[in-house]
Every structure is written in structure tokens, then in C-alpha cells.
C-alpha atoms as a PDB file:
ATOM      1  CA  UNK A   1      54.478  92.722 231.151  1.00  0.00           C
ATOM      2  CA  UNK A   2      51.801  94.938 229.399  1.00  0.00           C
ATOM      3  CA  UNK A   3      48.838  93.123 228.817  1.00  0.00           C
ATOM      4  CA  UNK A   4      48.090  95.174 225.405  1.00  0.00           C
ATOM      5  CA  UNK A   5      48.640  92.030 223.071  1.00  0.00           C
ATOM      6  CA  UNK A   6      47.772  89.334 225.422  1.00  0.00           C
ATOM      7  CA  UNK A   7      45.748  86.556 223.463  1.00  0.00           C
ATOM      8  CA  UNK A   8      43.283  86.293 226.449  1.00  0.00           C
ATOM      9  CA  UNK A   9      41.135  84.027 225.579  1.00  0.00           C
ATOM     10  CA  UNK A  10      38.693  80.998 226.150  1.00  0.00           C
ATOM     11  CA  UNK A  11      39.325  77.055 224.228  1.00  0.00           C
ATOM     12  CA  UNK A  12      39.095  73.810 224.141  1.00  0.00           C
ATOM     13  CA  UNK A  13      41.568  70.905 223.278  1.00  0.00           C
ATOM     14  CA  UNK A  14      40.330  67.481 223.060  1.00  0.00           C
ATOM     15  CA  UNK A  15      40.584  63.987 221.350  1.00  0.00           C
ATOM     16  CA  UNK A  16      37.554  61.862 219.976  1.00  0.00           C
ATOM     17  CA  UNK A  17      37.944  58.749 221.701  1.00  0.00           C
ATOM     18  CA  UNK A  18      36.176  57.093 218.828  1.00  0.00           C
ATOM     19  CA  UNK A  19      38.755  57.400 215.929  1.00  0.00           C
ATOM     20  CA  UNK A  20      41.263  59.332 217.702  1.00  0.00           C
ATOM     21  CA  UNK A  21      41.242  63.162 216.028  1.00  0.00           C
ATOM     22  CA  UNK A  22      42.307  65.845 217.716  1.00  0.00           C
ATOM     23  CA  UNK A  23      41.776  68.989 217.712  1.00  0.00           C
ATOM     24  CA  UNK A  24      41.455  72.840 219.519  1.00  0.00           C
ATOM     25  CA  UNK A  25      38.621  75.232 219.441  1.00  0.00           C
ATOM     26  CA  UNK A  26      38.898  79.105 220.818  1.00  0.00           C
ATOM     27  CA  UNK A  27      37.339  82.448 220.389  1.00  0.00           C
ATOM     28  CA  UNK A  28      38.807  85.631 221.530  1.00  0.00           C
ATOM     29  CA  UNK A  29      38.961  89.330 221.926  1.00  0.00           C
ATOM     30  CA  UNK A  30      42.429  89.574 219.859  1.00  0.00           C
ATOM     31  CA  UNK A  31      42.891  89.698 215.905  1.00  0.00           C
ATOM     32  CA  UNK A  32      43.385  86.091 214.093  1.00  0.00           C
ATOM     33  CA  UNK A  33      43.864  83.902 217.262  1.00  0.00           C
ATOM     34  CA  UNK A  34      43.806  80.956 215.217  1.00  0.00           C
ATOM     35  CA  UNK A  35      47.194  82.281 214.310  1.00  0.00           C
ATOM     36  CA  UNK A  36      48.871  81.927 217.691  1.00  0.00           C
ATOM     37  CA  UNK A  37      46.784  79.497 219.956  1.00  0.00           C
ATOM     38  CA  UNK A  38      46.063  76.190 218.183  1.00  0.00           C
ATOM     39  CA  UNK A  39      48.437  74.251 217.150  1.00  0.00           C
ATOM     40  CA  UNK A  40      47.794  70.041 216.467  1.00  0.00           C
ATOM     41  CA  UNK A  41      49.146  66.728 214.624  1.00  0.00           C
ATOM     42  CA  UNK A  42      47.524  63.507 214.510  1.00  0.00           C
ATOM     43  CA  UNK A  43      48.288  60.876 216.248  1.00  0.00           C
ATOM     44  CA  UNK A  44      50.973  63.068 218.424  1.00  0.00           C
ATOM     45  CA  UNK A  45      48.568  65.637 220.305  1.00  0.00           C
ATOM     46  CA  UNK A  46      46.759  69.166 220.301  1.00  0.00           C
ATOM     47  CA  UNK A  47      48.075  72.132 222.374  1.00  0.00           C
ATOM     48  CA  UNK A  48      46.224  74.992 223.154  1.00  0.00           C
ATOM     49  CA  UNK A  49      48.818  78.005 224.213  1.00  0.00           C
ATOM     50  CA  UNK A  50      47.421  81.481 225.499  1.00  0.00           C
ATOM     51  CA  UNK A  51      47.170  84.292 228.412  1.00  0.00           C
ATOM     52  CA  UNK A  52      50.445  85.855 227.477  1.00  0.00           C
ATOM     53  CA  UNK A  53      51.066  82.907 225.006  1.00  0.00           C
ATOM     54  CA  UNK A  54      54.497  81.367 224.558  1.00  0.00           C
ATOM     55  CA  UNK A  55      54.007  80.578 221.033  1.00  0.00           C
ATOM     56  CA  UNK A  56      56.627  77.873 221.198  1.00  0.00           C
ATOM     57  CA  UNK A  57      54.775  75.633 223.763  1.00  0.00           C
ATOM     58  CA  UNK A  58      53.176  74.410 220.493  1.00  0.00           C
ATOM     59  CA  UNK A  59      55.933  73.484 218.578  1.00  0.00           C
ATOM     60  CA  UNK A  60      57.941  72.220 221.053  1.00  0.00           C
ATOM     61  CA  UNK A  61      55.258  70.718 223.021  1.00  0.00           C
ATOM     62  CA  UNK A  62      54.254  68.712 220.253  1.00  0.00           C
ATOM     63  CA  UNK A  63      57.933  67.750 219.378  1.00  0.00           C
ATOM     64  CA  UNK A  64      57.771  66.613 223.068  1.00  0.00           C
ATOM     65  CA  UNK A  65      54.259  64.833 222.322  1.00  0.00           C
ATOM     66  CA  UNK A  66      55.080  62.682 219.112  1.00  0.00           C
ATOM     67  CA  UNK A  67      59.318  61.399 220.661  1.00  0.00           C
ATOM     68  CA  UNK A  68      56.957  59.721 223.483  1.00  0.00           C
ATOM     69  CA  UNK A  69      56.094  62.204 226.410  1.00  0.00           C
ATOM     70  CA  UNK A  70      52.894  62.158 227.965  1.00  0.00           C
ATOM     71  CA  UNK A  71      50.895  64.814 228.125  1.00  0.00           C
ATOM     72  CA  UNK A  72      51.711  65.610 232.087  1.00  0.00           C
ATOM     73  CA  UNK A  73      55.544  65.006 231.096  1.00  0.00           C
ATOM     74  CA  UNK A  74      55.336  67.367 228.292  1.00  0.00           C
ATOM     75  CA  UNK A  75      53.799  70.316 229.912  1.00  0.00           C
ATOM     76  CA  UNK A  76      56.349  69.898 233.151  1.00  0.00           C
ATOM     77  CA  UNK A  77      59.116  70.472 230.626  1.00  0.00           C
ATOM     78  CA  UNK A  78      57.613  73.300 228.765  1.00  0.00           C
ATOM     79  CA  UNK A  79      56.970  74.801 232.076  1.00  0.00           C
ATOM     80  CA  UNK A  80      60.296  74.041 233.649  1.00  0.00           C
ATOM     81  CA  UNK A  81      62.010  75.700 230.865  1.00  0.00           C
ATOM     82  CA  UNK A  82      59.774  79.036 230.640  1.00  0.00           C
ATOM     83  CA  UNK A  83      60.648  81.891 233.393  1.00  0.00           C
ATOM     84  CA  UNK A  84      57.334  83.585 231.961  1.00  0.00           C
ATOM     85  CA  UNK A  85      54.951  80.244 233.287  1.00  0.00           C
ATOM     86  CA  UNK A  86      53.221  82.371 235.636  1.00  0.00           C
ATOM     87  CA  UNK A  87      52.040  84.503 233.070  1.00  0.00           C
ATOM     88  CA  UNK A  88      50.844  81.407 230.525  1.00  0.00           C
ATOM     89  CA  UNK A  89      47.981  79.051 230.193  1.00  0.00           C
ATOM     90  CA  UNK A  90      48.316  76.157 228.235  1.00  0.00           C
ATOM     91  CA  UNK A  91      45.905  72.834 227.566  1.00  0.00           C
ATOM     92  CA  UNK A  92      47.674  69.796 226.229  1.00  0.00           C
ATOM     93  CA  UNK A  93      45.860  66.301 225.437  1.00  0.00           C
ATOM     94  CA  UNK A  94      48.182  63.861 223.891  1.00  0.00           C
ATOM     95  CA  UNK A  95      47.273  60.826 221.673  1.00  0.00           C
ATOM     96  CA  UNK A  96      46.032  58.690 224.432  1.00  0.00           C
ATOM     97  CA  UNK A  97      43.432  61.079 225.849  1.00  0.00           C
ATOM     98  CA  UNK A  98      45.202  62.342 228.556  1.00  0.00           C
ATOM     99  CA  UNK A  99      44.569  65.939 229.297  1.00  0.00           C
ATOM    100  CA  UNK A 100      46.366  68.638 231.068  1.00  0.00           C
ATOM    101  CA  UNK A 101      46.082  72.073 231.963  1.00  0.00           C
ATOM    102  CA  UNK A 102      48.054  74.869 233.792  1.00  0.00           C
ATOM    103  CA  UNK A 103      46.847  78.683 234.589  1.00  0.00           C
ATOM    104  CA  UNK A 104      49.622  80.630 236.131  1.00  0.00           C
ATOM    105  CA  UNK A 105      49.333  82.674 238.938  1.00  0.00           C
ATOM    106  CA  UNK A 106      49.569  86.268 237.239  1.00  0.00           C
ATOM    107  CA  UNK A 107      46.876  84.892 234.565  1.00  0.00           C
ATOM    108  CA  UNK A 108      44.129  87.900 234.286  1.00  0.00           C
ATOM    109  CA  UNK A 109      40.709  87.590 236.420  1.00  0.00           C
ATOM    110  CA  UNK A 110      38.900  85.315 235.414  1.00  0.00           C
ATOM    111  CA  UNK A 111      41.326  82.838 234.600  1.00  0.00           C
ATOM    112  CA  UNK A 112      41.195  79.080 235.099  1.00  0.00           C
ATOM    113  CA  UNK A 113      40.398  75.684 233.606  1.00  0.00           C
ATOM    114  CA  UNK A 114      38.367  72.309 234.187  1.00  0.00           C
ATOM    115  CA  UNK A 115      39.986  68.920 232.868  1.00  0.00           C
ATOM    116  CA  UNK A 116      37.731  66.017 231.813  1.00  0.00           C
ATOM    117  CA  UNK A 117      38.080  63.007 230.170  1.00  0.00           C
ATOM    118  CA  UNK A 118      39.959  63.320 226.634  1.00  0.00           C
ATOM    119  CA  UNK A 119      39.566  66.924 226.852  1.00  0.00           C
ATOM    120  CA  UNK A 120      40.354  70.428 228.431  1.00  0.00           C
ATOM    121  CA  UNK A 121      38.822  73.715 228.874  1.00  0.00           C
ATOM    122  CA  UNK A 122      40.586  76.686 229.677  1.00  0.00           C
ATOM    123  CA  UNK A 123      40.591  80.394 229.273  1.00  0.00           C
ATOM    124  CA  UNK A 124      41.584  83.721 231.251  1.00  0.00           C
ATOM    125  CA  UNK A 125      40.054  86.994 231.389  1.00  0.00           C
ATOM    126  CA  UNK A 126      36.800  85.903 231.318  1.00  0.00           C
ATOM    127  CA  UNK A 127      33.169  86.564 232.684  1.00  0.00           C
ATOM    128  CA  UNK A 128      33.947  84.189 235.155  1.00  0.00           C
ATOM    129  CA  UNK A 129      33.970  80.155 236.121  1.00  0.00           C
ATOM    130  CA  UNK A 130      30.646  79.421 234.546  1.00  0.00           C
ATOM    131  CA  UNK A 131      32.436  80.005 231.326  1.00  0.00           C
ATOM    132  CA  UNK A 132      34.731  77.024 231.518  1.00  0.00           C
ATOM    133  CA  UNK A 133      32.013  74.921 233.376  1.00  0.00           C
ATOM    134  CA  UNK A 134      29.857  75.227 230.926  1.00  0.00           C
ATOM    135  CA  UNK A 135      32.238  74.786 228.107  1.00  0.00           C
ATOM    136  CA  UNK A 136      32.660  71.065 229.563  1.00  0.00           C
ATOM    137  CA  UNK A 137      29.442  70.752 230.172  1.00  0.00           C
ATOM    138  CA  UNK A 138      27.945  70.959 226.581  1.00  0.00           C
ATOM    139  CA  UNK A 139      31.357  69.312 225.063  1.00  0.00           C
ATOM    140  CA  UNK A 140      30.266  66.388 227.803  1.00  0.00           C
ATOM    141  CA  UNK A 141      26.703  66.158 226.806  1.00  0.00           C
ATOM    142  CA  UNK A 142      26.624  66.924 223.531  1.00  0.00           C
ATOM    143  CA  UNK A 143      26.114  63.921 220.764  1.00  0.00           C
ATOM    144  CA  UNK A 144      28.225  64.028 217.735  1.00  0.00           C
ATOM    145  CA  UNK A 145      31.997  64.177 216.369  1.00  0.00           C
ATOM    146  CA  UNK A 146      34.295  65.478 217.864  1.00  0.00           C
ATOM    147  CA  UNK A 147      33.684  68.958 215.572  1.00  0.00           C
ATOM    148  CA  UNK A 148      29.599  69.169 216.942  1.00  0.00           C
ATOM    149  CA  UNK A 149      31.385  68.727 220.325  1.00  0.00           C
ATOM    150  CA  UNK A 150      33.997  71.437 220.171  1.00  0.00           C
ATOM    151  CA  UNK A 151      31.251  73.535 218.378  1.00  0.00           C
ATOM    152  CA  UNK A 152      28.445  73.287 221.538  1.00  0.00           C
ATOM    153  CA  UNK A 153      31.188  73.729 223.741  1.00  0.00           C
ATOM    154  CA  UNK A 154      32.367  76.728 222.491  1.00  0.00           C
ATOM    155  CA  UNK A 155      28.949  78.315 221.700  1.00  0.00           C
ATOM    156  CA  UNK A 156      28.260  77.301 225.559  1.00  0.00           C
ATOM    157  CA  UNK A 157      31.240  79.540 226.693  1.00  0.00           C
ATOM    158  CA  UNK A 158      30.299  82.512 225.139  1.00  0.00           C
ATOM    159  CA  UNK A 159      26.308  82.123 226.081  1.00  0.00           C
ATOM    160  CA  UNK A 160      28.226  82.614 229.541  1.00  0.00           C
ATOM    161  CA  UNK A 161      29.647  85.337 229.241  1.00  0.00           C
ATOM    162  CA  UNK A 162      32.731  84.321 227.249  1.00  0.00           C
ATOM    163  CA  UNK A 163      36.033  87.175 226.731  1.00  0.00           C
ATOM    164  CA  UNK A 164      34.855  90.095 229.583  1.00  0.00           C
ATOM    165  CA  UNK A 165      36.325  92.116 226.772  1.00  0.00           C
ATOM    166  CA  UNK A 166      33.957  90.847 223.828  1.00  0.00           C
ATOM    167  CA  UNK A 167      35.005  88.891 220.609  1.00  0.00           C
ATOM    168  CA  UNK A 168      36.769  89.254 218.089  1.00  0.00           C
ATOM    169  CA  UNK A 169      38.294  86.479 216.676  1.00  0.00           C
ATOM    170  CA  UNK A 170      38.004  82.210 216.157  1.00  0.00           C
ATOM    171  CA  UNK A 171      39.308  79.439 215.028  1.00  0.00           C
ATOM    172  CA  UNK A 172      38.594  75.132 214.866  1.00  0.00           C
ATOM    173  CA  UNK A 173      41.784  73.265 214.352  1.00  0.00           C
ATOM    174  CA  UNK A 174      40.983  69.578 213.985  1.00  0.00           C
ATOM    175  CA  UNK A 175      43.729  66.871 212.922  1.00  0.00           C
ATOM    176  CA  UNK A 176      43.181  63.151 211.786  1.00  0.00           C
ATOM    177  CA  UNK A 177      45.823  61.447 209.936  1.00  0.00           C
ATOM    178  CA  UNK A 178      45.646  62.065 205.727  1.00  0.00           C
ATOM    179  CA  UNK A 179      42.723  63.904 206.593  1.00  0.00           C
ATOM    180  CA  UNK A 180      43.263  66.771 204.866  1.00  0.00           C
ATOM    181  CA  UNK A 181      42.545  67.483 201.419  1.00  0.00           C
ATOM    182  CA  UNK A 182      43.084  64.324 199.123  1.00  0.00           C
ATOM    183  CA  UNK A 183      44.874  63.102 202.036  1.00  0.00           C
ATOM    184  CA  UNK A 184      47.805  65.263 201.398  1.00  0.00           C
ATOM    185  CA  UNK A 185      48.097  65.974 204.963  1.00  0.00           C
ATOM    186  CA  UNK A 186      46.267  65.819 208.478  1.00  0.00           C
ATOM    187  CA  UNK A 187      44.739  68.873 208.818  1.00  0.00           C
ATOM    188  CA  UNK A 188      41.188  67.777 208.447  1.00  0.00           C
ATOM    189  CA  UNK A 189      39.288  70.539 209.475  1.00  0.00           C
ATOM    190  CA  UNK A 190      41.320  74.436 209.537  1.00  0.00           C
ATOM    191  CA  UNK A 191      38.691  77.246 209.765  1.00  0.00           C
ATOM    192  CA  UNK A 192      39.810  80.549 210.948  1.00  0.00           C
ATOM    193  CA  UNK A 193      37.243  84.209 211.390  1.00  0.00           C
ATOM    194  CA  UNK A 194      40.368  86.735 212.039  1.00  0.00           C
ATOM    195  CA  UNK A 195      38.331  89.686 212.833  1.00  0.00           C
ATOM    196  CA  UNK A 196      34.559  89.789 213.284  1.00  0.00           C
ATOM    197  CA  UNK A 197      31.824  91.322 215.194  1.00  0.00           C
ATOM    198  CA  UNK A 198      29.845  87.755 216.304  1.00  0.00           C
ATOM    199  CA  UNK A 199      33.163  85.558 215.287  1.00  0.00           C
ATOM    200  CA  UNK A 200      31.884  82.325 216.389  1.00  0.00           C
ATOM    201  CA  UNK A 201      28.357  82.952 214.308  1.00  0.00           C
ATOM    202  CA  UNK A 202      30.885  83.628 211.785  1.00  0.00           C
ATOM    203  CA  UNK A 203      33.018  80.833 211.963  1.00  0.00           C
ATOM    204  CA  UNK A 204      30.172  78.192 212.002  1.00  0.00           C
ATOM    205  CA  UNK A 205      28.755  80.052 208.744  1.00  0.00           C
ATOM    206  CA  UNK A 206      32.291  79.165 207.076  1.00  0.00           C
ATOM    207  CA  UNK A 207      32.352  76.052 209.026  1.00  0.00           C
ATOM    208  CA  UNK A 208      29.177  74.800 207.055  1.00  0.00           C
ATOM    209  CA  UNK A 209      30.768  75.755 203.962  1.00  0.00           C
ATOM    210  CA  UNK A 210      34.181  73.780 204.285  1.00  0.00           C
ATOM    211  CA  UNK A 211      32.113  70.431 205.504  1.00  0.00           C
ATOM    212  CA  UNK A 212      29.528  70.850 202.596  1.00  0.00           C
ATOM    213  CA  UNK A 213      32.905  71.213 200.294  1.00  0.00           C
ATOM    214  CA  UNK A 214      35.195  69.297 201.664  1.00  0.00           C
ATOM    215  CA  UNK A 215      34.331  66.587 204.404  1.00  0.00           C
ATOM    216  CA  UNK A 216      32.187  63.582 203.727  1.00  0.00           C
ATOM    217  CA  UNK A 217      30.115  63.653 207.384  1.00  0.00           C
ATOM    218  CA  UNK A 218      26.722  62.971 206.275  1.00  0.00           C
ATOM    219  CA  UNK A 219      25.316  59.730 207.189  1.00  0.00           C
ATOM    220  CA  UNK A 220      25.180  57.055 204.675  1.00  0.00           C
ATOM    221  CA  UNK A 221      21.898  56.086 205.052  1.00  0.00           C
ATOM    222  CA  UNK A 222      20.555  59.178 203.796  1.00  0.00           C
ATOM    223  CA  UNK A 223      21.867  59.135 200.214  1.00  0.00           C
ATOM    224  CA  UNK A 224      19.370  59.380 198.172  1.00  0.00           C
ATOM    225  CA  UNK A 225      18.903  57.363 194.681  1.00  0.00           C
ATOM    226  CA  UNK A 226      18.440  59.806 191.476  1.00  0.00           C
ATOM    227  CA  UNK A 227      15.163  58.788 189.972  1.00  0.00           C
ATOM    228  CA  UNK A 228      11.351  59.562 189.975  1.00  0.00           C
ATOM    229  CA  UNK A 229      10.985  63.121 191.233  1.00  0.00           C
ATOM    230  CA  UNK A 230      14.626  63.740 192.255  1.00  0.00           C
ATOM    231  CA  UNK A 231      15.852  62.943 188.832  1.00  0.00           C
ATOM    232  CA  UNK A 232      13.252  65.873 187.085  1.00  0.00           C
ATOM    233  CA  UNK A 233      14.277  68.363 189.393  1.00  0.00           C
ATOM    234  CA  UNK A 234      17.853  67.943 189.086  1.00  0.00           C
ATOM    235  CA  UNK A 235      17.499  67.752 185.534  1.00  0.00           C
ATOM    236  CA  UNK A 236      15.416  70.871 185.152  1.00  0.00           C
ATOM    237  CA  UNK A 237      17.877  72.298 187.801  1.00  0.00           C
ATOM    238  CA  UNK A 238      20.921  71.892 185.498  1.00  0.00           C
ATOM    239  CA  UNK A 239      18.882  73.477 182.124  1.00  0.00           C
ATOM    240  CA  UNK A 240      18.174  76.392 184.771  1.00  0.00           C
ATOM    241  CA  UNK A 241      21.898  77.025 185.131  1.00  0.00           C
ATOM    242  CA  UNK A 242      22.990  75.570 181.895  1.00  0.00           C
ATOM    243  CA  UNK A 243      24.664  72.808 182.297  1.00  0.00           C
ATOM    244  CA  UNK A 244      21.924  71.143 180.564  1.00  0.00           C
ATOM    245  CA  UNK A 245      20.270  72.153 177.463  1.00  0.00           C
ATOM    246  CA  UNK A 246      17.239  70.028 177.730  1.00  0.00           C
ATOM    247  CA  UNK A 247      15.740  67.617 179.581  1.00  0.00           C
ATOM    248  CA  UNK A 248      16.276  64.375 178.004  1.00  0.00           C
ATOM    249  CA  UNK A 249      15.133  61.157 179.364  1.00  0.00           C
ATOM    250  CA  UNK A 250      13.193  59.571 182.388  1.00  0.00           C
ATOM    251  CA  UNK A 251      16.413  57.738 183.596  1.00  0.00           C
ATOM    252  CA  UNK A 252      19.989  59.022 184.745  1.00  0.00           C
ATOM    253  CA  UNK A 253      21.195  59.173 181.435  1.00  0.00           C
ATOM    254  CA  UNK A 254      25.033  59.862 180.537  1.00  0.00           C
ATOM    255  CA  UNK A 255      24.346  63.004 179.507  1.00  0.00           C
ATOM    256  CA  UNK A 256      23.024  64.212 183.020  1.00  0.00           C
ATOM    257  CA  UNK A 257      25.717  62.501 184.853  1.00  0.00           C
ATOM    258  CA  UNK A 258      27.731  64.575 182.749  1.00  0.00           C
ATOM    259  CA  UNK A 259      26.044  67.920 183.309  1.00  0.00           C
ATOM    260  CA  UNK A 260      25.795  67.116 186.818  1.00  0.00           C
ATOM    261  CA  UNK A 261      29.639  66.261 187.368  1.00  0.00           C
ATOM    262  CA  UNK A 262      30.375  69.413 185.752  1.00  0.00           C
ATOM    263  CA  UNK A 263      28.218  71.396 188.031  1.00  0.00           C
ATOM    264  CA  UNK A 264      30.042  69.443 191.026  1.00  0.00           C
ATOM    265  CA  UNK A 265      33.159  70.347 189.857  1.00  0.00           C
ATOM    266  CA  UNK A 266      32.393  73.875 189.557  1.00  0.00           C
ATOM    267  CA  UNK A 267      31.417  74.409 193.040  1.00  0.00           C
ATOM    268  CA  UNK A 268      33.955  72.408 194.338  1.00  0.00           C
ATOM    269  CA  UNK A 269      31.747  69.561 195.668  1.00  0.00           C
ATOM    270  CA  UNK A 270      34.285  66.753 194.140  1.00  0.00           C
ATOM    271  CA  UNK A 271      34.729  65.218 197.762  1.00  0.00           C
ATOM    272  CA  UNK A 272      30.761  64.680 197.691  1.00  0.00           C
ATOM    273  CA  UNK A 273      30.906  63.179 193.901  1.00  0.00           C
ATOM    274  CA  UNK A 274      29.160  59.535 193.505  1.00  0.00           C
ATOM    275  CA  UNK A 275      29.209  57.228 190.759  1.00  0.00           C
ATOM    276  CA  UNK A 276      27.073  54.779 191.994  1.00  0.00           C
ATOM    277  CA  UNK A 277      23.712  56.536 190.918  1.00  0.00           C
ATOM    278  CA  UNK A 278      23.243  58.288 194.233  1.00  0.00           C
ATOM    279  CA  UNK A 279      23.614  62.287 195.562  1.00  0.00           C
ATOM    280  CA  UNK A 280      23.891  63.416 199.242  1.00  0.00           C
ATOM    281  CA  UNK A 281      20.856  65.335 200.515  1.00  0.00           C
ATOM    282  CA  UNK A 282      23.502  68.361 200.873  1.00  0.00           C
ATOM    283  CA  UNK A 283      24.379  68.503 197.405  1.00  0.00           C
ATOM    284  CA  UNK A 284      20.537  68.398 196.398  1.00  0.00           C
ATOM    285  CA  UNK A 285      19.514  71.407 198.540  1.00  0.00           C
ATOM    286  CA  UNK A 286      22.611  72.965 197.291  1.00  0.00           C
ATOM    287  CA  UNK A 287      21.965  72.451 193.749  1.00  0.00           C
ATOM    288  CA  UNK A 288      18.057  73.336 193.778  1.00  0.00           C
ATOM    289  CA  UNK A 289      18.815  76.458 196.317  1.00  0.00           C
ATOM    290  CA  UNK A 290      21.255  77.768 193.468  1.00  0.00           C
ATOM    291  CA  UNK A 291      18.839  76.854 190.351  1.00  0.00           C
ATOM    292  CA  UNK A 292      16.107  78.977 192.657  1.00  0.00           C
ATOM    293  CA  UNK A 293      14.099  75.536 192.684  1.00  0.00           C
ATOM    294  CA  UNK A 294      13.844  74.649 196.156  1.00  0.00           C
ATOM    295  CA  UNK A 295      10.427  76.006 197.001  1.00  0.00           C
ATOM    296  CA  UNK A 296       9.155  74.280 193.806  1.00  0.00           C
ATOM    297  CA  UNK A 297      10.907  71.032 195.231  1.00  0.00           C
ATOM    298  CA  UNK A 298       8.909  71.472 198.391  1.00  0.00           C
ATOM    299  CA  UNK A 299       5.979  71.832 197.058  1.00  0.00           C
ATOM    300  CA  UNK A 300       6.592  68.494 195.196  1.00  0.00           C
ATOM    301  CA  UNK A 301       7.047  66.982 198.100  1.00  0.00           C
ATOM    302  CA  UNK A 302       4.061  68.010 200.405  1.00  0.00           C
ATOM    303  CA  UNK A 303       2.187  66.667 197.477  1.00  0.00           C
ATOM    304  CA  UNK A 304       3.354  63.526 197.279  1.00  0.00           C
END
């Protein structure tokens, strides 16, 4: 086998033992690996499939997943029925937490993987073992979802030396039942950098983007009521960009709400609307960073 298209490669596959996502991290030297190496549904499993990747140990592995085979069970099948094993590496965690992982013999040097609880780390041509060791090391110890975990673990890999080869490519795959957008499927979190100098830089930079846009992970406790102070700078915020004409009144009047939905809308913030006379911190710093008032806002503040 030529080793010219190999997805070599370093990942993660894991499941939050919290509220049961799952999901598969991986950066590589090779174009759009989120393309060929993740692959995830919730409640069934997430697969990670690379080395000289048989691209149908994810279908089939999680067709093998969700009709009721373990995680061990499914990857002695896929392996049983693949004369090419020696040349894969694969890391399976089903929907109970069970992990898995095989490296076959004629894998490239560095190749291997560590198993912990709920999760998996694996990769092949690498710098060498302190790659995957520190992978689960920072996914272990890190606080957080299960995206800040994947995240630390990955950024942990490549602060040890990662692909030998260099990067190139990354993707986060993370799963959770109607999770995706307005529930109309599970793919909660699908963020891909095909081909990029620093990929996983690169991929967090979008990554920031999607959750400000699309997921709703910002603690609770920090919404923040729009009045006093907050309410004048979002109001002369929206006459800034012109979604207000003036300012008009010392309350959260209906035609702020209005000018501030509108802005919402327009950026694509609807996930992060509220109607309950509250904005997230996020959406704030977003909205003052775009009107060019978030020094002025600062300077509010150290005053107060």
C-alpha cells in the first residue's frame, strides 16, 4: 500500500458522562479530514477511523453500535471482516462509555493509542507517545463539556509534537440528540478547517463563532438584565448601526426590543434571543464590539 493518501493522523472519541454526547476531535497533515475520520450519532456511538482509513468502519460500525453491539463487539466484527486491519486504526466508544481502540501492526511510527474512561486517544505517524499521553491527560483534567475537553485535549497533542509531518487539516464532530439546529437533527456541534497553516488555531476561531451563533453554553447566572447603563449603551449601540434612529426612553421600551431583535436576527444570534428582558454577556460584547463602543463601555465601567 502507498502511504501517499494515508489520513495519518491524531483524535479523540469520547462521551460526556454527564448528558451523554458524543463526539470525535482530530487534526491532521491531510486535506479536509473531517471528511473521512469522524463519523457519530447520538445515543448509538462515535467512531474515529484512520491510518489507512476504511471509511466504512464508520458507517457500519455505527449500524453495528445503534442494533445493540458493544463497543468491543463492534470493532471485533469490523476487524474480522477487513483483510486491510493491519493497516487501520480505529477508536470506538459506544453509548454506554465504553471505549475501544485498535492500531494495527503496519500502522506508521509513531502509532498507538491510550483508552480511558468514556474516551479514546489514538493517532499514527506521530512525534511520538507523549502525543497520545498527553492528549488524555488534558481531556482527563480538564473542567468543562465535553467540547472544552476534546478542545484541551487536542491542543495538548499538538503542543507535543502532534502529525511528524505538520498540520493541515481539523475537525470537532459532536452529537446529542435534536441537537442540531432547531432540533432538526443531532449534529450539535460540526466544525471543519479543510486546509490551513495552524488548523486547530483555526478551527477554535470558527469554533467560537458557531457557539456564539448557534449553541446556548453560557451559564445562566450571568445574564444580564437590560437597564441602567446596559440599556444606554445598547441603545446608542443600535442608532450607531441604525437600527435605531434615536434614543428614546430610560426603560426597555418596544421600540428597542424591536431594533434589537432585528439586529439579532441579522447576525444570526436567534438561538441567543430572550424575551424576558435579559441579553447574554456574548451578545453584549458582540453588539458594542460591532457599534465600535466597547472601549467606551469599559470606560463606563471602571467608573462605576
Amino acid at each position: 500500500m502507498s502511504n501517499l493518501s494515508v489520513p495519518s493522523t491524531f483524535s479523540i472519541v469520547a462521551r460526556d458522562p454527564i448528558n451523554g454526547d458524543l463526539g470525535v476531535i482530530v487534526q491532521s497533515k491531510f486535506p479536509a479530514v473531517g471528511s473521512v475520520v469522524p463519523w457519530a450519532k447520538a445515543n448509538v456511538g462515535a467512531i474515529a477511523t484512520q491510518a489507512w482509513a476504511n471509511v466504512g468502519y464508520g458507517p457500519n460500525g455505527l449500524s453495528l453500535l445503534e442494533s445493540g453491539h458493544s463497543a468491543s463487539e463492534t470493532l471485533k466484527t469490523l476487524l474480522n471482516e477487513d483483510e486491510g486491519r493491519e493497516h487501520r486504526q480505529i477508536g470506538i466508544v459506544d453509548a454506554k462509555g465504553q471505549a475501544v481502540a485498535h492500531t494495527g501492526k503496519e500502522c506508521m511510527e509513531w502509532a498507538g493509542q491510550i483508552i480511558g474512561d468514556g474516551f479514546t486517544c489514538q493517532g499514527n505517524i506521530l512525534a511520538g507517545e507523549d502525543v497520545v499521553i498527553e492528549m488524555a491527560e488534558a481531556y482527563e483534567i480538564t473542567e468543562g463539556d465535553l467540547i472544552d475537553k476534546l478542545f484541551a485535549g487536542l491542543a495538548a497533542g499538538q503542543a507535543a509534537g502532534g502529525d511528524r509531518r505538520g498540520m493541515q487539516s481539523a475537525s470537532i464532530l459532536v452529537v446529542r440528540e435534536k441537537g442540531g439546529y432547531e432540533g432538526g437533527n443531532d449534529r450539535y456541534v460540526d466544525v471543519r478547517v479543510d486546509d490551513h497553516p495552524t488548523p486547530i488555531d483555526e478551527l477554535v476561531r470558527i469554533f467560537n463563532i458557531y457557539d456564539m451563533t448557534l449553541l446556548s453554553r453560557e451559564d445562566p447566572n450571568l445574564l444580564m438584565r437590560i437597564e441602567g447603563d446596559l440599556l444606554a449603551i445598547i441603545q446608542e449601540a443600535l442608532v450607531t448601526l441604525g437600527y435605531l434612529d434615536k434614543v428614546y426612553a430610560d426603560f426597555f421600551d418596544q421600540k428597542t426590543k424591536s431594533a434589537l431583535t432585528e439586529w439579532i436576527n441579522s447576525n444570526n444570534f436567534e438561538n441567543k434571543a430572550r424575551d424576558d428582558g435579559t441579553i447574554w454577556p456574548s451578545v453584549v460584547d458582540f453588539l458594542l464590539e460591532d457599534a465600535d463602543l466597547m472601549t467606551e463601555w469599559l470606560k463606563r465601567k471602571q467608573t462605576e
